[in-house]
Protein backbone atom coordinates (compact mmCIF):
# COMPACT_ATOMS: atom_id res chain seq x y z
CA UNK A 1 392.57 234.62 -173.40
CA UNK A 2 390.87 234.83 -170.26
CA UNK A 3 392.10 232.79 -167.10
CA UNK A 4 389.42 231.02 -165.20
CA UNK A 5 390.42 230.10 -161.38
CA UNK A 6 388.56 227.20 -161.78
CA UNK A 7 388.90 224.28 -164.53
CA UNK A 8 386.55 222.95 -166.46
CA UNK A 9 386.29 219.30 -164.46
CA UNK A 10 386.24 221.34 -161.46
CA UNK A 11 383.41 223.43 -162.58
CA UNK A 12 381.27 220.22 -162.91
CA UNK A 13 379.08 218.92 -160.03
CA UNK A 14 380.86 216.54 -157.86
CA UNK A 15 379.60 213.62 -155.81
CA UNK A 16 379.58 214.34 -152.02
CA UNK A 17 381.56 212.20 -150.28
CA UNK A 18 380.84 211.85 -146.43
CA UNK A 19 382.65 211.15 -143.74
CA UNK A 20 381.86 206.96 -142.95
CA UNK A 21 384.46 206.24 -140.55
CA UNK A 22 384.06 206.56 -136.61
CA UNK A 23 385.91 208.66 -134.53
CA UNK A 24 387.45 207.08 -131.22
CA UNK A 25 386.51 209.27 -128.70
CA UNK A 26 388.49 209.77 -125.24
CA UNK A 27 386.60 209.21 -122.16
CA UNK A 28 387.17 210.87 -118.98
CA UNK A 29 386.14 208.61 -115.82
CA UNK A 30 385.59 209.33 -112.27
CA UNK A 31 385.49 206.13 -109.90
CA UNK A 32 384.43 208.06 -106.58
CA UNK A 33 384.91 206.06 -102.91
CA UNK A 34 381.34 203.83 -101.88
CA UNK A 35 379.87 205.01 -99.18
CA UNK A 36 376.54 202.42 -99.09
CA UNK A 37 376.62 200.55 -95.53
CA UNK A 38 379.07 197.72 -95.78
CA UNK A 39 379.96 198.09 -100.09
CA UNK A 40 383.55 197.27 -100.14
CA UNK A 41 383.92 197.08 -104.09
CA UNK A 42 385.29 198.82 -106.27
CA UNK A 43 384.38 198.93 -110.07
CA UNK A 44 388.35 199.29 -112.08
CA UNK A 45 391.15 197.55 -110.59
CA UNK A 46 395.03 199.15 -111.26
CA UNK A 47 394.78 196.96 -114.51
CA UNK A 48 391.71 197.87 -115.99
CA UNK A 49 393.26 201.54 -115.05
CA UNK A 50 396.21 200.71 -116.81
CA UNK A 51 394.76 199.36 -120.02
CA UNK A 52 392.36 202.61 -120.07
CA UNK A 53 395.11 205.18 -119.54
CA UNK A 54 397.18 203.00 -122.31
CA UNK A 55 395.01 203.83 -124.39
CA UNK A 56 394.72 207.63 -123.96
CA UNK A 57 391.56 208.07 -121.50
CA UNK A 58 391.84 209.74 -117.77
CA UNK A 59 391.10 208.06 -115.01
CA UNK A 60 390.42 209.75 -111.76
CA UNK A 61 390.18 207.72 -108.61
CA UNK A 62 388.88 209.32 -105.43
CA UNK A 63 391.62 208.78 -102.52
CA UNK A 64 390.85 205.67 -100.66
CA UNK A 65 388.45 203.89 -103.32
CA UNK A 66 390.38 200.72 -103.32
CA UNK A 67 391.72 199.75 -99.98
CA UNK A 68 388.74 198.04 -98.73
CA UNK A 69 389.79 196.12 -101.81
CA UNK A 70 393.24 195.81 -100.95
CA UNK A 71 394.23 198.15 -104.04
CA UNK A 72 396.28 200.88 -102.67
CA UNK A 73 396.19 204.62 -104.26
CA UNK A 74 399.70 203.83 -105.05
CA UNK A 75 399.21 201.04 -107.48
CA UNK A 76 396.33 203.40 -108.54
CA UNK A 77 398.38 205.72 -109.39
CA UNK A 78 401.03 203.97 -111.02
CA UNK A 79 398.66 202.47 -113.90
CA UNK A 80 398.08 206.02 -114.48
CA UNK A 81 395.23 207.04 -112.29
CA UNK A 82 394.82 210.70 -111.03
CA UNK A 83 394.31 210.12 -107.14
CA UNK A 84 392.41 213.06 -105.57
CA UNK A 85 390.70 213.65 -101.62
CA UNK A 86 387.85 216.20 -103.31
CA UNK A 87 384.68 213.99 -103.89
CA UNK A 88 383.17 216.77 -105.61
CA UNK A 89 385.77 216.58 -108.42
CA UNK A 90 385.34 212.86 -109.02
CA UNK A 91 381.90 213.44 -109.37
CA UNK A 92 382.48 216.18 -111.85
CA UNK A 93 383.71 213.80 -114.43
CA UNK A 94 381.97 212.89 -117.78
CA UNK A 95 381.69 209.21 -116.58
CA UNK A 96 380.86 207.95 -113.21
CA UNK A 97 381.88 204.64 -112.48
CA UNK A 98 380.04 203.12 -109.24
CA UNK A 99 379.32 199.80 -107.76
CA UNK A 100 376.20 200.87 -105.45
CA UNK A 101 373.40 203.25 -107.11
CA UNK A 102 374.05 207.19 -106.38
CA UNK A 103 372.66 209.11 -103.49
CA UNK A 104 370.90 212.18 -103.53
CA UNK A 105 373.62 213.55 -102.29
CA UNK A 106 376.37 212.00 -104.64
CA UNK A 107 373.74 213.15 -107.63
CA UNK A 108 373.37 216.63 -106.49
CA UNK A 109 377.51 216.79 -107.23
CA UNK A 110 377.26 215.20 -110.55
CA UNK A 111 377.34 217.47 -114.08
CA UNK A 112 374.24 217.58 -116.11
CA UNK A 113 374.44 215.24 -118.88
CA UNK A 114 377.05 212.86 -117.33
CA UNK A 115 377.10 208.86 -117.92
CA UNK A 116 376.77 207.01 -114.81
CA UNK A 117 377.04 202.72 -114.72
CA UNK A 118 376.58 201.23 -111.49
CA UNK A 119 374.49 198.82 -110.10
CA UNK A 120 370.79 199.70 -110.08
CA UNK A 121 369.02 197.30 -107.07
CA UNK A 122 365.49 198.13 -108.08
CA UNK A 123 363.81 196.60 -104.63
CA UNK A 124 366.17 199.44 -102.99
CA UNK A 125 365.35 202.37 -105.19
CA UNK A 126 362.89 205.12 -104.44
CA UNK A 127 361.10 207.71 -107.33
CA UNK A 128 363.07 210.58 -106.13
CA UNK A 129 365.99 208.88 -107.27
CA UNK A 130 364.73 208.77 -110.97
CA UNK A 131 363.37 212.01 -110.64
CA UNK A 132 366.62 213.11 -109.49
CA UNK A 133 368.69 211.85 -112.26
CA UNK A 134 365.77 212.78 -114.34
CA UNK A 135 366.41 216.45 -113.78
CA UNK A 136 370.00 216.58 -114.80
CA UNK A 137 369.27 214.73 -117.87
CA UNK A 138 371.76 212.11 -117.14
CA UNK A 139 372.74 208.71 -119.17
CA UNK A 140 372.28 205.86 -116.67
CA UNK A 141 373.24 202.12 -116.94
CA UNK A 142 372.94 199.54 -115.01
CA UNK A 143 374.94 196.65 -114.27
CA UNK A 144 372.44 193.87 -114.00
CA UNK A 145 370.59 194.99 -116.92
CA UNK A 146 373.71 194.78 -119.79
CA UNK A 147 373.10 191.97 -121.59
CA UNK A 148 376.11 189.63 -123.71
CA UNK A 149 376.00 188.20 -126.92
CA UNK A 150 374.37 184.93 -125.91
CA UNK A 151 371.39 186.82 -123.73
CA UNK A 152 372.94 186.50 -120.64
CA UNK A 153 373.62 188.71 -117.78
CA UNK A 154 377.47 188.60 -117.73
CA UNK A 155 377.29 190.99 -114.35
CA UNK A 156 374.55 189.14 -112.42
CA UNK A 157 375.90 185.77 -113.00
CA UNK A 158 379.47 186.60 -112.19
CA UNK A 159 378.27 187.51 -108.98
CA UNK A 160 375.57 184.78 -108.36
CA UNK A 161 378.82 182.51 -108.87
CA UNK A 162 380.61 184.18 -106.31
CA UNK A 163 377.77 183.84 -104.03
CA UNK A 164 377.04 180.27 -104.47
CA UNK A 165 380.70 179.47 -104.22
CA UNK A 166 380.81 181.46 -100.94
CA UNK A 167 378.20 180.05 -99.35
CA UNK A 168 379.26 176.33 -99.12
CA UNK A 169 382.65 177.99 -97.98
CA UNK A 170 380.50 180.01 -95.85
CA UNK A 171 378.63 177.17 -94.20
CA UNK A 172 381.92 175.35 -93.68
CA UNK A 173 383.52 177.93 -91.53
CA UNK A 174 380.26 178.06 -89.70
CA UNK A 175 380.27 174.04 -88.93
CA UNK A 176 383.79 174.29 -86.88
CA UNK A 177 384.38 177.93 -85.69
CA UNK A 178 381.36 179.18 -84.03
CA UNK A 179 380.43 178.28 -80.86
CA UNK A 180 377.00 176.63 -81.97
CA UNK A 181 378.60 174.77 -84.19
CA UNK A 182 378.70 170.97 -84.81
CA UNK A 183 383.14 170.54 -84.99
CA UNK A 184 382.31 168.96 -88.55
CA UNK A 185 384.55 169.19 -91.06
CA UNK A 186 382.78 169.93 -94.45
CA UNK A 187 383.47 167.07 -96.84
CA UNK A 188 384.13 163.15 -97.00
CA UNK A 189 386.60 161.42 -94.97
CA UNK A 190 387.12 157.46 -95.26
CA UNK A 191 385.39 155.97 -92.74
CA UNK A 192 382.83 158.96 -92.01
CA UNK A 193 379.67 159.77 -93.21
CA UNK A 194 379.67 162.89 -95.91
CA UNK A 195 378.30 166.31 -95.20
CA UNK A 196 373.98 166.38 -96.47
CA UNK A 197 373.66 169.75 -98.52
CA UNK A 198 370.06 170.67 -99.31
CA UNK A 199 370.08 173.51 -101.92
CA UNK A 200 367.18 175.39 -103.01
CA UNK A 201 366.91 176.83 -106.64
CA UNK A 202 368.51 175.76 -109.49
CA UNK A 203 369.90 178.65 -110.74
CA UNK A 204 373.73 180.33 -111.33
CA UNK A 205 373.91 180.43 -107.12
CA UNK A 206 372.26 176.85 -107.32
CA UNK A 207 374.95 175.58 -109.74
CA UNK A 208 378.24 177.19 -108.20
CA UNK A 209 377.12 176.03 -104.48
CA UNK A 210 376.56 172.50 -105.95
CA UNK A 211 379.64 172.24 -107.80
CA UNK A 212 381.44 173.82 -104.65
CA UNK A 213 379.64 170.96 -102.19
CA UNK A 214 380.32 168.23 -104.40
CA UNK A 215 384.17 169.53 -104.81
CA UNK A 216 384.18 168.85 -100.96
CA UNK A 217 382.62 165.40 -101.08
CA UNK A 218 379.28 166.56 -99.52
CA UNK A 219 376.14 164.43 -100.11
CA UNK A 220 374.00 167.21 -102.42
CA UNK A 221 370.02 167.54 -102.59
CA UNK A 222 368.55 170.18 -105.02
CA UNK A 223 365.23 171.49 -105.24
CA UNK A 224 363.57 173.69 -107.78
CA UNK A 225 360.02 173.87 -109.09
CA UNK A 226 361.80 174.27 -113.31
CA UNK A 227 362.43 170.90 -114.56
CA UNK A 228 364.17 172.37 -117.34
CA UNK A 229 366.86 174.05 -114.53
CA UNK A 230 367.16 171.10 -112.89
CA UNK A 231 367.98 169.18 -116.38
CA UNK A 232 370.56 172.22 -117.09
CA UNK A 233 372.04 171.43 -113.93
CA UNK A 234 372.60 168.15 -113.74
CA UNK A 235 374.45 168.34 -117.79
CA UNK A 236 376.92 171.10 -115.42
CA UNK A 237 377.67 169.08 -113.11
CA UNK A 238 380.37 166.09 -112.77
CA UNK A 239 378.06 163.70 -111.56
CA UNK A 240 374.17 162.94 -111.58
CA UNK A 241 372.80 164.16 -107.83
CA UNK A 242 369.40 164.10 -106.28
CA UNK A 243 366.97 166.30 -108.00
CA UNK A 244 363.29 167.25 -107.09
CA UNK A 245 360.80 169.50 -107.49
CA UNK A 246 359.66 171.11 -104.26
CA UNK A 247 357.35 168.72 -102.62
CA UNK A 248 356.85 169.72 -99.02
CA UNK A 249 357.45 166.08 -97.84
CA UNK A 250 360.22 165.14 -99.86
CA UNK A 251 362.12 168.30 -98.69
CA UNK A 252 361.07 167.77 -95.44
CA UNK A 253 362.61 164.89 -94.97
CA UNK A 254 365.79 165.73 -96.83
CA UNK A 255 365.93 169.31 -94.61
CA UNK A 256 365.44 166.74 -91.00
CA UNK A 257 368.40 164.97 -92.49
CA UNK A 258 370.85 167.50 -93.56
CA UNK A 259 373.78 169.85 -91.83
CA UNK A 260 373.70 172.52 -94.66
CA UNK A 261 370.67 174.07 -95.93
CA UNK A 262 371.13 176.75 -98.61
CA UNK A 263 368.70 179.41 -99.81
CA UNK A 264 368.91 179.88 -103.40
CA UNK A 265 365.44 181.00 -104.79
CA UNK A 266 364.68 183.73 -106.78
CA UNK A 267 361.26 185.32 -107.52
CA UNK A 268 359.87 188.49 -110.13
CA UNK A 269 359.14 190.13 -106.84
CA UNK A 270 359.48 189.28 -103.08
CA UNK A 271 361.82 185.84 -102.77
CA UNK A 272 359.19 182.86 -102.11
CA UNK A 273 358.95 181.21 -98.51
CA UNK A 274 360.02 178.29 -99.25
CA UNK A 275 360.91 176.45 -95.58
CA UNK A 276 358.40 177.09 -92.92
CA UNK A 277 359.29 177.82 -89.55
CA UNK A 278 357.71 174.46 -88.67
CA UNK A 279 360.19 172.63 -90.88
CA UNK A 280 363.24 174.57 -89.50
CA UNK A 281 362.43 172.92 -86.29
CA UNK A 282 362.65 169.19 -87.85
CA UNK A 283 366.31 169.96 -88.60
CA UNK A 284 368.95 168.57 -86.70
CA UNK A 285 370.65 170.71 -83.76
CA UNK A 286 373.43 173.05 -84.77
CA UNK A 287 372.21 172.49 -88.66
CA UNK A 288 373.36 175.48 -91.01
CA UNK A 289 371.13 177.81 -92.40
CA UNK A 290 372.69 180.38 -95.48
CA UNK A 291 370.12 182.20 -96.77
CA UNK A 292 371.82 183.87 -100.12
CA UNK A 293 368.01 184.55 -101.05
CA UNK A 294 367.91 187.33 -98.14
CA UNK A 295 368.50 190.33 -100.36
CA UNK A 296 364.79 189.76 -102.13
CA UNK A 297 363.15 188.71 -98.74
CA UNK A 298 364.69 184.85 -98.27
CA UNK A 299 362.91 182.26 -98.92
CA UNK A 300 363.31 180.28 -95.41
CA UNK A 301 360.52 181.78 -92.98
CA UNK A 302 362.91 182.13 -90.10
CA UNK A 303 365.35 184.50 -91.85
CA UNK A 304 366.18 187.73 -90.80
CA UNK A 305 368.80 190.17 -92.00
CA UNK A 306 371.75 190.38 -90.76
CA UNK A 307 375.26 192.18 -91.23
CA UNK A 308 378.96 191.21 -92.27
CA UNK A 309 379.61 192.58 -88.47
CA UNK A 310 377.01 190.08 -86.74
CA UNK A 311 376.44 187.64 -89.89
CA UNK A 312 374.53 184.93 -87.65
CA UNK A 313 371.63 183.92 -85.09
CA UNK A 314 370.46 181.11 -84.03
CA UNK A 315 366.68 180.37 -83.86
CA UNK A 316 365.24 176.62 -83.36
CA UNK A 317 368.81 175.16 -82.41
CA UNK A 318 369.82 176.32 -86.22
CA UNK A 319 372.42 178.70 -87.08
CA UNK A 320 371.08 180.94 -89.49
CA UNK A 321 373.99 183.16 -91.63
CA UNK A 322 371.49 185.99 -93.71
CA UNK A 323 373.55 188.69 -94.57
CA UNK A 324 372.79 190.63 -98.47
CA UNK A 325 375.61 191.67 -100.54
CA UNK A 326 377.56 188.14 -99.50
CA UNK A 327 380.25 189.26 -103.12
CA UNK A 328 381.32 192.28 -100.65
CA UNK A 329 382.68 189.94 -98.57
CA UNK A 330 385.20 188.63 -100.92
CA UNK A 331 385.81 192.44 -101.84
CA UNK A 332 388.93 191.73 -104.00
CA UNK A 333 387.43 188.91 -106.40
CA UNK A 334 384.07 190.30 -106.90
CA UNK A 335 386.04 193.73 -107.87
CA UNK A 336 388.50 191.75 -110.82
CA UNK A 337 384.82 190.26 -111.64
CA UNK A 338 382.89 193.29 -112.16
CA UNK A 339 386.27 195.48 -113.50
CA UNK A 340 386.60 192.11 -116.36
CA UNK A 341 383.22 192.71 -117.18
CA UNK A 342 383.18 196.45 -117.67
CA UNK A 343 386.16 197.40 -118.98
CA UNK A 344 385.82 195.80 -122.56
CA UNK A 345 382.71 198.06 -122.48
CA UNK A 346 384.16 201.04 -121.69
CA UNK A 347 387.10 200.84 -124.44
CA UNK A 348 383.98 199.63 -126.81
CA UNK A 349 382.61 203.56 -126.18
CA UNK A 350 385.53 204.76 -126.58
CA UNK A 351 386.09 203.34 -130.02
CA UNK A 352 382.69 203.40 -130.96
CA UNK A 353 382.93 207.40 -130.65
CA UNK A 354 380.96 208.09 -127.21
CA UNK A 355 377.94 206.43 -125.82
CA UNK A 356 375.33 207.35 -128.74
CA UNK A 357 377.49 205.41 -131.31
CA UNK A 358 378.06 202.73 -129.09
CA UNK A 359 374.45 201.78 -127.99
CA UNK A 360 373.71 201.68 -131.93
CA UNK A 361 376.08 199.31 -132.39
CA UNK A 362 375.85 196.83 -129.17
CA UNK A 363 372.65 195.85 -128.64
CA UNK A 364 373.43 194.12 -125.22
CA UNK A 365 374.83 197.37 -124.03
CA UNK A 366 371.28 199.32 -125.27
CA UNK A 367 369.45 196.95 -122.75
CA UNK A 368 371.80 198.43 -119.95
CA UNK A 369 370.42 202.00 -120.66
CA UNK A 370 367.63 202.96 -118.60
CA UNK A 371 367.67 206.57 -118.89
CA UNK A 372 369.01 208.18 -121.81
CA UNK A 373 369.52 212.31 -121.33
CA UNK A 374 367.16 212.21 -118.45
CA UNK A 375 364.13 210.25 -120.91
CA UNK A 376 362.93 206.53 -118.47
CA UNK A 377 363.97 204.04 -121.44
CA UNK A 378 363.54 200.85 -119.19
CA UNK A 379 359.08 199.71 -119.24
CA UNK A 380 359.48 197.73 -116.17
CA UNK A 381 360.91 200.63 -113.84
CA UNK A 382 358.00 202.95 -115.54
CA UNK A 383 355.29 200.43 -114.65
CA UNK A 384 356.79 199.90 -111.18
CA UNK A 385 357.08 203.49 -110.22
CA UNK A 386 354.46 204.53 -112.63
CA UNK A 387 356.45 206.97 -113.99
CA UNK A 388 356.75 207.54 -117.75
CA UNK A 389 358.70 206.10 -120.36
CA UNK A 390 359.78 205.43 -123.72
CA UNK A 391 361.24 202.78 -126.07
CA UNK A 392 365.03 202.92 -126.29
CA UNK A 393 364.92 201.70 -130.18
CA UNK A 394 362.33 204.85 -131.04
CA UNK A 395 364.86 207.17 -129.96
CA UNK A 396 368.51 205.67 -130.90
CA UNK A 397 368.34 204.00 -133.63
């Protein structure tokens, strides 16, 4: 009788099984030192480290990263960060963590095909620095574009709450210490009258400065052309304030009136001018001016920019504080902020299998990708640079 290697059953044709299940992948991230003018953030703090390295992926921190942070390459180093001085290496890596958008420079050190999240500050950005990216083919996200599961903008709202938090805190320091200033404390004493806020915009910055103002007693007036923010705002807040919509003479007379006057506005393009320089001369001497709008042109007419260094001037007996970037200034919490908000992310690639898998499963993280291998997925940087671009969802899907 003849002996067949095979048996009968395993002669027959069998069903292919294939593989279903997704394979964790270990990610390999560089978080180089910011070099933009005045960027003191950093995008992982020693616990976010610490929680990546747990779970199996390198981390490798450029020397210095954290300190204007107050993280030292110590505690770096002992959530299980690799801590090197060569930028070049840092850069190298598969992942490139960054708060501020790349240089030419910093992109000319950077592998071809590499995954970089940082922020993306369209206003700022020039075409070279598509084409650039472009060119190596590179995976880009961008902070302000990564979207959560209720439509929001987890990143842009974190720090629009730091921002309107800090300015009230801001405008505070500004009434006692500088030499313009009135020697008013910020709030409501017994016996005196309370400090008159004016806020303009009824957004996230709009919100936080309101609920900051009102935490200090002040008298609060908000003005915003949306009825439907002005209705969301007044459900967040503890108590039912002044609302308007922005009539030139009610706002007049509520800006002749108050000590604090904050810029919150927001427009598609350039900020809208909001205050003339006309009405800026109604206010009262040694009034406040803090003009969080300045980073998208500010939306009182005598704003200018200014710097963390020299934050103020003083035009028409106002004190005017108009420096961008105000969530660098509180270095430490914005960092925990944006670290709390990427991290989950990050260890969501990981176990999705890598970036591909990952944008086919999170939707919210898709709408942060706006170039995928070096293809423009995001319309409204093609239309704005005219440069070309495609859907996202016709090539992952």
């Amino acid at each position: 009788m003849a002996i067949t290697p095979f048996t009968k059953q395993q002669l027959l044709p069998q069903e292919e099984k294939l593989e279903i299940a997704r394979h964790k992948s270990e990610l390999f991230i560089g978080v180089p030192k910011e070099t933009s003018f005045q960027e003191r953030r950093i995008c992982l703090t020693p616990d976010a480290v610490n929680s990546l390295t747990y779970q199996g992926h390198r981390v490798m921190i450029e020397a210095g990263a954290g300190e204007s942070s107050s993280y030292s390459d110590k505690e770096y180093s002992h959530a299980g960060a690799e801590i090197t001085s060569d930028t070049k290496k840092v850069f190298g890596c598969p992942i490139i963590l960054k708060v501020e958008p790349a240089s030419t420079a910093e992109i000319e050190m950077i592998n071809p095909g590499s995954i970089i999240i940082s922020a993306i500050q369209l206003k700022t950005r020039k075409k070279s620095y598509f084409t650039a990216l472009t060119k190596k083919k590179i995976t880009a996200l961008a902070f302000e574009y990564i979207k959560d599961e209720d439509g929001s903008y987890p990143a842009v709202k974190s720090l629009s709450e730091i921002a309107g938090t800090a300015s009230i805190l801001i405008a505070a320091e500004l009434m006692i210490t500088n030499e313009f200033g009135k020697g008013l404390l910020f709030g409501n004493i017994t016996g005196v009258p309370p400090t008159d806020v004016v806020i303009l915009g009824a957004g996230t910055v709009g919100e936080f400065a309101a609920k900051t103002a009102i935490g200090l007693g002040a008298n609060v007036k908000i003005f915003d052309n949306s009825i439907t923010k002005l209705r969301r705002l007044q459900n967040h807040l503890p108590q039912r304030i002044f609302t308007s919509t922005i009539q030139p003479k009610a706002l007049l007379k509520a800006l002749r009136r108050c000590d604090v006057a904050i810029g919150a506005m927001r427009g598609k393009e350039r900020c809208p001018i909001i205050v003339t320089e006309t009405m800026v001369e109604h206010m009262k001497k040694g009034a406040v001016i803090v003009d969080v709008s300045i980073d998208t042109g500010g939306c009182f007419e005598t704003s200018e920019v200014t710097t963390h260094e020299n934050p103020t001037f003083v035009k028409n007996d106002v004190l005017h504080y108009c420096v961008p970037n105000i969530p660098s200034r509180y270095s430490k919490t914005a960092s925990l902020s944006i670290s709390n908000i990427l991290t989950p992310y990050l260890l969501q690639i990981a176990e999705d299998g890598g970036i591909e898998s990952a944008i086919r499963c999170n939707n919210g993280l898709k709408n942060g990708v706006y170039l995928y291998h070096g293809i423009l997925t995001n319309k409204a940087i093609g239309d704005w640079f005219d440069l070309p671009n495609n859907d996202i969802n016709l090539i992952v899907f």
